[in-house]
C-alpha atoms as a PDB file:
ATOM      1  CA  UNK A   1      78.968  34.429 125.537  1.00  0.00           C
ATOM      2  CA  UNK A   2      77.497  33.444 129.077  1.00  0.00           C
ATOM      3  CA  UNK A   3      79.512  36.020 130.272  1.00  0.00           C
ATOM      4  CA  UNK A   4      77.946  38.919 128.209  1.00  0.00           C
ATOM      5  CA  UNK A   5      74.347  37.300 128.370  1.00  0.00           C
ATOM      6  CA  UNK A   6      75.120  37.669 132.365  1.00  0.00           C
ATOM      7  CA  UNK A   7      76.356  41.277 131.881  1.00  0.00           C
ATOM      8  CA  UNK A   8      73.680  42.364 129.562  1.00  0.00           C
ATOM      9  CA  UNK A   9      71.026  41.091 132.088  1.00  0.00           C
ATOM     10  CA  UNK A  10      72.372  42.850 134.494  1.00  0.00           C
ATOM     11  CA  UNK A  11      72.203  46.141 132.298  1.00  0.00           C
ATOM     12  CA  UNK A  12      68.124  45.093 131.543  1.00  0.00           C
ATOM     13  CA  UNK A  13      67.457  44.721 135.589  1.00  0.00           C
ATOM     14  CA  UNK A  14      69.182  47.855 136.503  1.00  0.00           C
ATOM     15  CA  UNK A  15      67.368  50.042 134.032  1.00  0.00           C
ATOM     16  CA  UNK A  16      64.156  48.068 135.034  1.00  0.00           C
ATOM     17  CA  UNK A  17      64.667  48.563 139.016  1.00  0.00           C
ATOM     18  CA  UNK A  18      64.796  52.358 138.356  1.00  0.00           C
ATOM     19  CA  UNK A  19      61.244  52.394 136.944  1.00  0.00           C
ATOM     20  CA  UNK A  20      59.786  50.530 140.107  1.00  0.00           C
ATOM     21  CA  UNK A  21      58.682  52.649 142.799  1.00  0.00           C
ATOM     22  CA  UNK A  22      59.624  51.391 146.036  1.00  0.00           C
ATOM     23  CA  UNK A  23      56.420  51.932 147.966  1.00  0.00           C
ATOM     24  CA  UNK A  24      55.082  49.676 145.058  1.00  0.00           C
ATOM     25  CA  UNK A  25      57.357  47.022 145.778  1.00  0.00           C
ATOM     26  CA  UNK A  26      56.458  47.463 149.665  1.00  0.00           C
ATOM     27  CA  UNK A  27      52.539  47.455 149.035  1.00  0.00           C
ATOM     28  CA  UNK A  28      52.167  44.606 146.621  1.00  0.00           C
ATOM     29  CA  UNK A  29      54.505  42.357 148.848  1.00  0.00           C
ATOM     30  CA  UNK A  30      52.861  43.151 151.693  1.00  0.00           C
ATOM     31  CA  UNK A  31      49.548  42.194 149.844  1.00  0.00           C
ATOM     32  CA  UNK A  32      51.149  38.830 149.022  1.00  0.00           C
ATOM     33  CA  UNK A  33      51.096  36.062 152.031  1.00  0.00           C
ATOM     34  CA  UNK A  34      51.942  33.453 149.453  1.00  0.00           C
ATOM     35  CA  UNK A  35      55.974  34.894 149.572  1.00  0.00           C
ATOM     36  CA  UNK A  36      56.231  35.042 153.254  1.00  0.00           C
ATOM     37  CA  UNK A  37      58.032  32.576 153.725  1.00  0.00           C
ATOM     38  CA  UNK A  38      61.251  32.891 151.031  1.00  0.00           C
ATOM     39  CA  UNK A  39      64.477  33.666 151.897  1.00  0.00           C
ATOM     40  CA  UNK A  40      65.875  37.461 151.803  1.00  0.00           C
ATOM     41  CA  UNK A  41      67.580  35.668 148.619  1.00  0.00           C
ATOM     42  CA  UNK A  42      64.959  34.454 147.088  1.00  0.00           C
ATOM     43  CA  UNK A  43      62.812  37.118 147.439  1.00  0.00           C
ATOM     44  CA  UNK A  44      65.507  39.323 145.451  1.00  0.00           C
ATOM     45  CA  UNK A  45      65.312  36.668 142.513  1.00  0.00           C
ATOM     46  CA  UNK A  46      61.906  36.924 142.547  1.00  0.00           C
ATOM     47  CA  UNK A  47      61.730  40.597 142.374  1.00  0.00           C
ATOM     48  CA  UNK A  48      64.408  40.136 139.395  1.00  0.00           C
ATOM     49  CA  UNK A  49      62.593  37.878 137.408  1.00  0.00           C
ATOM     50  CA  UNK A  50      59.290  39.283 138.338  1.00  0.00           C
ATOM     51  CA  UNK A  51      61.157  42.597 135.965  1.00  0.00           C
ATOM     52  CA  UNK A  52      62.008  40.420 133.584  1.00  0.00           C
ATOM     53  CA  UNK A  53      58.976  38.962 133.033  1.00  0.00           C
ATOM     54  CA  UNK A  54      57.131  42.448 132.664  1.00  0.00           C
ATOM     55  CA  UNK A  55      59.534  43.212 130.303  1.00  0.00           C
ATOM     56  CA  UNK A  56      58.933  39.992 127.902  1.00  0.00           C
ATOM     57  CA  UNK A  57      55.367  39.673 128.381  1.00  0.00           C
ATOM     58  CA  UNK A  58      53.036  41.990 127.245  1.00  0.00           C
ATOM     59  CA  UNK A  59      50.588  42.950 129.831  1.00  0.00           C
ATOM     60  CA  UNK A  60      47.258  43.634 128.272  1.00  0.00           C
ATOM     61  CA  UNK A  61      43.925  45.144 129.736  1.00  0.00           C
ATOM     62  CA  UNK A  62      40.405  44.364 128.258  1.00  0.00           C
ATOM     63  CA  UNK A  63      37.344  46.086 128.669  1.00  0.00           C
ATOM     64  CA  UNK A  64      38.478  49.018 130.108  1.00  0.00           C
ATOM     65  CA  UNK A  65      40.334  47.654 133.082  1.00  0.00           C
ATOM     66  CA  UNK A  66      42.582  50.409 134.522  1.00  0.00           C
ATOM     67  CA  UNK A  67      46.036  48.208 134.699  1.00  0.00           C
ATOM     68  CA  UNK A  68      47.802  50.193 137.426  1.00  0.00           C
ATOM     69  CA  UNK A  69      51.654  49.326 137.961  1.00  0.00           C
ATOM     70  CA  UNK A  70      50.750  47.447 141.267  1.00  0.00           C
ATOM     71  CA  UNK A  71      48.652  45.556 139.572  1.00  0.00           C
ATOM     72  CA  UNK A  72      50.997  44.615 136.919  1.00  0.00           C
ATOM     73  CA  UNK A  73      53.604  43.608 140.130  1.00  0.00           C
ATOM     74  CA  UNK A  74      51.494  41.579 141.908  1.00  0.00           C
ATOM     75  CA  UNK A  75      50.698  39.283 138.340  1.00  0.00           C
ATOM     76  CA  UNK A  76      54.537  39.613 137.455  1.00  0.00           C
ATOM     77  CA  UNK A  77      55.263  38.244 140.895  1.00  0.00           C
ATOM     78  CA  UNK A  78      53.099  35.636 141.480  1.00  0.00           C
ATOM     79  CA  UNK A  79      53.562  34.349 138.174  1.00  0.00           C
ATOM     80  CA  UNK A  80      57.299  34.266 138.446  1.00  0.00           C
ATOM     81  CA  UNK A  81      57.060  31.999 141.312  1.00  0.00           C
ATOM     82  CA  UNK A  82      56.695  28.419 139.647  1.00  0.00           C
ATOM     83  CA  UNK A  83      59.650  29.064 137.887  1.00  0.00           C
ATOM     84  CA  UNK A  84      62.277  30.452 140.567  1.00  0.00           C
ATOM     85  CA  UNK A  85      64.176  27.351 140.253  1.00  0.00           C
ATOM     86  CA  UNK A  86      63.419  26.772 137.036  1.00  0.00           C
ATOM     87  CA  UNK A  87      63.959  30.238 135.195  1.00  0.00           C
ATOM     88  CA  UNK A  88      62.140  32.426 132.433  1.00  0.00           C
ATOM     89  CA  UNK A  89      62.889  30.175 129.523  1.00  0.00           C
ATOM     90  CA  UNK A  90      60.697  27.857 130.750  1.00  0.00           C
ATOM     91  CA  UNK A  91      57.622  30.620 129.237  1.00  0.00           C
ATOM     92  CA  UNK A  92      59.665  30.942 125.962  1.00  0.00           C
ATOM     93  CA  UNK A  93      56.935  30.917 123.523  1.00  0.00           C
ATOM     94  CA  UNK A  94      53.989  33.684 124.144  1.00  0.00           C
ATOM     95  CA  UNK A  95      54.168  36.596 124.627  1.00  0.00           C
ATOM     96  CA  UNK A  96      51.014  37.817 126.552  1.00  0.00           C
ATOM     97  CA  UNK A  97      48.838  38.438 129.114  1.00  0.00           C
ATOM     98  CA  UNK A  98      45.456  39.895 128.751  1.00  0.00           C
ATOM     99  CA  UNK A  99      43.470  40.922 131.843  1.00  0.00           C
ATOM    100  CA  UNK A 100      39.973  41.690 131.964  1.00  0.00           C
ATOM    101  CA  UNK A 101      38.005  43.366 135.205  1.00  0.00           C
ATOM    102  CA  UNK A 102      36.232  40.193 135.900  1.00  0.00           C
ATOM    103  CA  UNK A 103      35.546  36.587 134.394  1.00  0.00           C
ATOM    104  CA  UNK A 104      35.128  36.397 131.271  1.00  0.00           C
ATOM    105  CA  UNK A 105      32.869  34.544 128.946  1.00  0.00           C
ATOM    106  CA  UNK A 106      35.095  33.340 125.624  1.00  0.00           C
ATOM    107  CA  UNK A 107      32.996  31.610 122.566  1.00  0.00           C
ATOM    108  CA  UNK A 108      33.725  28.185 120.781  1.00  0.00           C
ATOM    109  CA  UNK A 109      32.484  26.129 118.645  1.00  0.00           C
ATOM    110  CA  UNK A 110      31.920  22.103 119.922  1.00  0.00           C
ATOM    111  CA  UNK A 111      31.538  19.070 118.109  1.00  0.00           C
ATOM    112  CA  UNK A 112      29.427  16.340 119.885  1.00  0.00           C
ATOM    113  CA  UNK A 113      29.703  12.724 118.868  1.00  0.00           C
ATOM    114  CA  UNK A 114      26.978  12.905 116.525  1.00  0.00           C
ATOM    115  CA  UNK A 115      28.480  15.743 114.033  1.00  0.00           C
ATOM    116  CA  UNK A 116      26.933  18.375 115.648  1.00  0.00           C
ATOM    117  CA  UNK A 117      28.053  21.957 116.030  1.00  0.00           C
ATOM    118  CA  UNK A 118      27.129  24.217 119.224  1.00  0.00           C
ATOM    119  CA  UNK A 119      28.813  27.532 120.443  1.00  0.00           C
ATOM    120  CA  UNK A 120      30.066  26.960 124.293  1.00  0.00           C
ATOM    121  CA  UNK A 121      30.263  29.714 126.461  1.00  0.00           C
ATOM    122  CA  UNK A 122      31.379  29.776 130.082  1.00  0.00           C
ATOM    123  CA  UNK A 123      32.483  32.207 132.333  1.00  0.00           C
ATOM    124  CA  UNK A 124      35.861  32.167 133.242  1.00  0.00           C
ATOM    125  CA  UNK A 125      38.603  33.146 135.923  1.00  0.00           C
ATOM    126  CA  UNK A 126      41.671  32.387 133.579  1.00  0.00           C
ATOM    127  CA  UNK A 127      42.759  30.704 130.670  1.00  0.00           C
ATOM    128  CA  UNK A 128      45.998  29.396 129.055  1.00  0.00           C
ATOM    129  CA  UNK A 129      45.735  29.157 125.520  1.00  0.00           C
ATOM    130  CA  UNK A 130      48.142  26.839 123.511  1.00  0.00           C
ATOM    131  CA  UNK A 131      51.015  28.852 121.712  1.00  0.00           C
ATOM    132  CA  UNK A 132      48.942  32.159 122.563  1.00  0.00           C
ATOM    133  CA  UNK A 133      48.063  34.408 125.599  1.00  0.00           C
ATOM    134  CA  UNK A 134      47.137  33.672 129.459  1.00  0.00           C
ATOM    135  CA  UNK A 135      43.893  35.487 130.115  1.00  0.00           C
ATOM    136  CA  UNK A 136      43.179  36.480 133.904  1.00  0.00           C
ATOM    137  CA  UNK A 137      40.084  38.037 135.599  1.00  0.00           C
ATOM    138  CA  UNK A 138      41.197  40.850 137.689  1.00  0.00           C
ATOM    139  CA  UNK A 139      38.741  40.186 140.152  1.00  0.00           C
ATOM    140  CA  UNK A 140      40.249  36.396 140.351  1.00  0.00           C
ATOM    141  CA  UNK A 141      43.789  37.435 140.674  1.00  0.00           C
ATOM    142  CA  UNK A 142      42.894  39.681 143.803  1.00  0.00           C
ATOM    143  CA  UNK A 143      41.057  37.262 145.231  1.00  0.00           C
ATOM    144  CA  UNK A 144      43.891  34.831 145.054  1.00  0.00           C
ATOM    145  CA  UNK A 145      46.202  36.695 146.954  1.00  0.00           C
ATOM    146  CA  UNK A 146      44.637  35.248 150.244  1.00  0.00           C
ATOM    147  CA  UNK A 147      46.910  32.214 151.014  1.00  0.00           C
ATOM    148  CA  UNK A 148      44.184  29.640 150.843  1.00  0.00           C
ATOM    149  CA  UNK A 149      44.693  27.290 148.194  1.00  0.00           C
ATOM    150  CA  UNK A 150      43.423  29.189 145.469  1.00  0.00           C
ATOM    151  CA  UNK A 151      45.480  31.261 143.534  1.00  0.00           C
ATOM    152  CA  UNK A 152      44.522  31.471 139.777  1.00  0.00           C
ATOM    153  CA  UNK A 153      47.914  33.156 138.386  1.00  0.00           C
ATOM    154  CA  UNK A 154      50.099  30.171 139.339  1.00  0.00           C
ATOM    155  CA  UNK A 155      47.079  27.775 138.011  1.00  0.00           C
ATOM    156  CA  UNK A 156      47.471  29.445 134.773  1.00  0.00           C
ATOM    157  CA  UNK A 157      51.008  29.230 134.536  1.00  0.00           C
ATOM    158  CA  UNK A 158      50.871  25.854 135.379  1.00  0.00           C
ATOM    159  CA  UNK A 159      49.211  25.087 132.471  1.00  0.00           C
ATOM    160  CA  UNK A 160      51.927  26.999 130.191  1.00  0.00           C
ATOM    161  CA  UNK A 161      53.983  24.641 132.092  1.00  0.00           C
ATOM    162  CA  UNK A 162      52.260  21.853 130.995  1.00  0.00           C
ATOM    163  CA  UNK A 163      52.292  22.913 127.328  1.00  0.00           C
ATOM    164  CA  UNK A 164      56.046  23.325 126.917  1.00  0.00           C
ATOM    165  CA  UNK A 165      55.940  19.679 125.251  1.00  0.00           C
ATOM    166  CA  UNK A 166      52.034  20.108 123.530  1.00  0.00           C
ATOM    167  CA  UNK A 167      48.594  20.312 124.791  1.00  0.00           C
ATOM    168  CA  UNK A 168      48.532  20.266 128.422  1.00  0.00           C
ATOM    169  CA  UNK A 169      47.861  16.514 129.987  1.00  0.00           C
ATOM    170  CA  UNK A 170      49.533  16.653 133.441  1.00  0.00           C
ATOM    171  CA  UNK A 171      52.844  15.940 132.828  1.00  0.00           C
ATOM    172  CA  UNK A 172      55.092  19.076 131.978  1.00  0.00           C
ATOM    173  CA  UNK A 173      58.693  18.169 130.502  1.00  0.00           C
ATOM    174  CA  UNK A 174      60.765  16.224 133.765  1.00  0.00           C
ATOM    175  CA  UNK A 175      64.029  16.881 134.440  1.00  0.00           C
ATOM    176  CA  UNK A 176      67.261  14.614 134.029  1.00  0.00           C
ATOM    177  CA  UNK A 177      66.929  12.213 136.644  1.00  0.00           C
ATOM    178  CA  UNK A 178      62.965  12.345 137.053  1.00  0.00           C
ATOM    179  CA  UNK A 179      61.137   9.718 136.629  1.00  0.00           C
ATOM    180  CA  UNK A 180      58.071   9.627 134.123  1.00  0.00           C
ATOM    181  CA  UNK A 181      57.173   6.100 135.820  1.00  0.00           C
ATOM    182  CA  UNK A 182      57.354   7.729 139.172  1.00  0.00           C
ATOM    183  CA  UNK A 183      55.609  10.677 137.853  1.00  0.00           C
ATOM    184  CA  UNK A 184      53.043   8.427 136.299  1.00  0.00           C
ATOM    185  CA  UNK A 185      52.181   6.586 139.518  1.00  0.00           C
ATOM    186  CA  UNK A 186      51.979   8.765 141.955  1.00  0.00           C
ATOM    187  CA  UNK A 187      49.965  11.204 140.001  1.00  0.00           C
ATOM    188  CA  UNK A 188      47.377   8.669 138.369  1.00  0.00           C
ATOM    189  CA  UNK A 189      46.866   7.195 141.925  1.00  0.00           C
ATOM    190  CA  UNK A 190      46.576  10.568 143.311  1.00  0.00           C
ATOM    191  CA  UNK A 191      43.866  11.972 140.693  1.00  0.00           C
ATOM    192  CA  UNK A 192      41.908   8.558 140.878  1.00  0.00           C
ATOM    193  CA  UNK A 193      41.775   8.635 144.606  1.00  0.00           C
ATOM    194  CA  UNK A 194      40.452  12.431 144.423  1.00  0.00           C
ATOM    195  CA  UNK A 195      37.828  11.437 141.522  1.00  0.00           C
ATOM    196  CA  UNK A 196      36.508   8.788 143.792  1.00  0.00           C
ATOM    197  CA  UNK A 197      36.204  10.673 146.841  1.00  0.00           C
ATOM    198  CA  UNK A 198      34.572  13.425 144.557  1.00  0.00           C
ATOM    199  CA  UNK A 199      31.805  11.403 143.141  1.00  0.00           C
ATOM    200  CA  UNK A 200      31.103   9.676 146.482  1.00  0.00           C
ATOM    201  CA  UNK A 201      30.173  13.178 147.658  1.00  0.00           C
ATOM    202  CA  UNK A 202      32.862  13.573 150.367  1.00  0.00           C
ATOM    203  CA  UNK A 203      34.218  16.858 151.466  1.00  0.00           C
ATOM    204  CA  UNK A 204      37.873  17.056 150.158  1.00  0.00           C
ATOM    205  CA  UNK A 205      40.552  19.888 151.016  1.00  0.00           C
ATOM    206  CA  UNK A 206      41.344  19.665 147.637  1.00  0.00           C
ATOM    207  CA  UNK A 207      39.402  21.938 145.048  1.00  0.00           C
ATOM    208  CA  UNK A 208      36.957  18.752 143.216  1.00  0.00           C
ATOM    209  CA  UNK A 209      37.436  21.092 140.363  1.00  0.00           C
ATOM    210  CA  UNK A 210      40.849  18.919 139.990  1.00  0.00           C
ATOM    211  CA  UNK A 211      39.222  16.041 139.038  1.00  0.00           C
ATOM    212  CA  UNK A 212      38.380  17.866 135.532  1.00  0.00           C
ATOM    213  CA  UNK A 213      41.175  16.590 134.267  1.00  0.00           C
ATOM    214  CA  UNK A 214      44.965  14.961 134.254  1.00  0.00           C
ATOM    215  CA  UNK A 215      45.987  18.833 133.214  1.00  0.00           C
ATOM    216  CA  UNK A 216      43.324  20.115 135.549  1.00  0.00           C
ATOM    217  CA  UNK A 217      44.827  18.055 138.257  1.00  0.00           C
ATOM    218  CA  UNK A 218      48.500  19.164 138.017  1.00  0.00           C
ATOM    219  CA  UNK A 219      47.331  23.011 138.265  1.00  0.00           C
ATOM    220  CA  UNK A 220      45.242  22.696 141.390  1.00  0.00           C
ATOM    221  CA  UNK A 221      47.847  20.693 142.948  1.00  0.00           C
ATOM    222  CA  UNK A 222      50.532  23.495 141.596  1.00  0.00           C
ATOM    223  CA  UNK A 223      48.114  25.723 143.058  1.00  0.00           C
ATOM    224  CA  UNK A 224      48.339  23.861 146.703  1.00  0.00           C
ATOM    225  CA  UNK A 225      52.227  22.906 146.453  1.00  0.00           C
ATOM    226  CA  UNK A 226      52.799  27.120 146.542  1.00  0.00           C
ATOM    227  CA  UNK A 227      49.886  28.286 148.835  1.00  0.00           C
ATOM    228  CA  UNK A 228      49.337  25.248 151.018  1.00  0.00           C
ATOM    229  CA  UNK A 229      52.214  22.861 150.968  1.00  0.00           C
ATOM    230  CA  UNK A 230      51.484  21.448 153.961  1.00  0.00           C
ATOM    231  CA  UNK A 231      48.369  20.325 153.091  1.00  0.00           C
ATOM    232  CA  UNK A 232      49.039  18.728 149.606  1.00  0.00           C
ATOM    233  CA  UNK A 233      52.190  16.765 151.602  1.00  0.00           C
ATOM    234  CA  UNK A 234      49.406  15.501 153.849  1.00  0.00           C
ATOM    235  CA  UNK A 235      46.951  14.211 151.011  1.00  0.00           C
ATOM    236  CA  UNK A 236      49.317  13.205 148.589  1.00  0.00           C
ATOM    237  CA  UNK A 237      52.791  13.181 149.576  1.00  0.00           C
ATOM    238  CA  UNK A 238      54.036  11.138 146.329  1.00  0.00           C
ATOM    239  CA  UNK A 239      52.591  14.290 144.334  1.00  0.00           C
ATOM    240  CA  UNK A 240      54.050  16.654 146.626  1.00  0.00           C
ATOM    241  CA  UNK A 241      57.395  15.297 146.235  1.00  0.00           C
ATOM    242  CA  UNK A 242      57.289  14.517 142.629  1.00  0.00           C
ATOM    243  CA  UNK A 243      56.237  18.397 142.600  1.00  0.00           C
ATOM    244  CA  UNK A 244      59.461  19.208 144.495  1.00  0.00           C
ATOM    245  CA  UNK A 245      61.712  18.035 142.061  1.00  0.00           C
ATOM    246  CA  UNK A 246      59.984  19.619 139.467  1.00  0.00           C
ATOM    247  CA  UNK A 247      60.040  22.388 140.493  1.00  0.00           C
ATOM    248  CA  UNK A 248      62.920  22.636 142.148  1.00  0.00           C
ATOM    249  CA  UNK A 249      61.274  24.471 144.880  1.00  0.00           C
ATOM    250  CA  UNK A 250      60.163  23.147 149.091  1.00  0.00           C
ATOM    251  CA  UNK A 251      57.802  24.914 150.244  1.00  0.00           C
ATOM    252  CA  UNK A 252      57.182  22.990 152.889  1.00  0.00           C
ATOM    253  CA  UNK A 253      60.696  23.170 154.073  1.00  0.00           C
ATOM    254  CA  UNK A 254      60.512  26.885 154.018  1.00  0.00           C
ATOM    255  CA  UNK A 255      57.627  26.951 155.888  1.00  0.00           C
ATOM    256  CA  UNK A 256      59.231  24.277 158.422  1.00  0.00           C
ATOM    257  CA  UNK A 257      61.856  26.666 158.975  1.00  0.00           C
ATOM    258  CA  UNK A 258      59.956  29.831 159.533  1.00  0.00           C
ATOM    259  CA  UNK A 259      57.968  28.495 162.034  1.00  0.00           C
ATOM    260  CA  UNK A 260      60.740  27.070 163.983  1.00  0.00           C
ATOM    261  CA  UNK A 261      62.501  30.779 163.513  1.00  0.00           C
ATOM    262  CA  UNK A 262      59.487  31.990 165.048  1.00  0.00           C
ATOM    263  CA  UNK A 263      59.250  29.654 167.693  1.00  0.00           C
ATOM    264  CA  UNK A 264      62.866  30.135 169.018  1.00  0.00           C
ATOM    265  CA  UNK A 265      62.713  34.232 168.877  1.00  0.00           C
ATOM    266  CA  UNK A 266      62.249  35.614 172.146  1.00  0.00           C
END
């Protein structure tokens, strides 16, 4: 059965390929800083399940976005990312992604302590909604191509991460051999640390809008494990590594080795 699974897959990515025009390929990567640093190999896998994902999610516009096929890459791409050592099973589950031009504003009703009923709004970048859709901002997604931190795509999926065992609270489903006490510790240490330094008004590298949350938390840091891995090992480097073997992914290493590659070329 593994064996035909493998060979129908095969049959999918080869039909999918054929639809992808190269220079497509060429301009989105090149638009992409964040996937400098992987291996020919791994950029190959990436490209694979990067297809794979645009074939099982639906890719929705709103508001009369004009969803060009680069656009559609460079969302299929950076959202395949978190789970390259993980694979696409880990978004079983929904099926969608709706974009819209820029944030958006989404209505709901709120219940305050005292019984009563409001309608919230707030303007969004991106959303992960619970057994539904991931909604981006166009505008937010192209913005978060710089490799600076911030990178809204990979925050989202984060979340759908989170979610694979219920609401999102910081702690996605470990692996064999993970530790939830480890995971526990250096995470709660990590987000208390970043709360304090937050409400004592200090400058912090990392976005205070992490200190929303646990589940808040564990997508900015996502965010900076991808984008800046050398800065979240510097902060937190019991996050970062709990990261690592979630993930199943060094970025740091990666980028160790491409700067020594770059040193030693003559």
């Amino acid at each position: 059965m593994r064996a035909l699974t493998g060979w129908w897959q095969s049959r999918v990515l080869e039909r999918e390929r054929a639809r992808v025009d190269p220079r497509d390929w060429e301009h989105v990567r090149d638009a992409l800083p964040l996937l400098d640093d992987l291996t020919e190999e791994e950029s190959g896998r990436l490209a694979d399940l990067a297809l794979l994902f645009l074939r099982d999610k639906r890719l929705d516009p709103a508001q009369g976005l004009a969803l060009t096929d680069r656009m559609r890459l460079a969302i299929a791409l950076q959202a395949s990312l978190p789970v390259l050592g993980l694979g696409l099973d880990w978004y079983r589950g929904w099926y969608a992604v709706i974009v819209y031009p820029e944030e958006f504003v989404p209505e709901r009703e709120v219940m305050g302590d005292d019984g009563v009923v409001w309608t919230e709004q707030e303007a969004k970048s991106g959303e992960a909604w619970e057994q539904g859709p991931i909604i981006l901002s166009w505008a937010d997604v192209e913005a978060g191509m710089e490799r600076d931190g911030y990178n809204v795509v990979i925050h989202e999926m984060a979340h759908k991460l989170d979610m694979r065992d219920g609401a999102a609270n910081g702690c996605p489903p470990l692996h064999a051999g993970m530790s939830p006490k480890a995971w526990a510790e250096a995470f709660s240490a990590a987000y208390e640390d970043l709360c304090r330094r937050v409400d004592a008004d200090e400058d912090t590298p990392i976005d205070p809008y992490a200190t929303e949350s646990p589940a808040e938390f564990f997508a900015v840091l996502s965010e900076g494990f991808f984008e800046l891995p050398d800065l979240v090992h510097s902060e937190y480097p019991a996050v970062y590594e709990q990261l690592r073997l979630f993930y199943r992914q060094d970025p740091l290493a990666r980028r160790t080795a491409v700067t020594c590659e770059a040193r030693q070329a003559p």
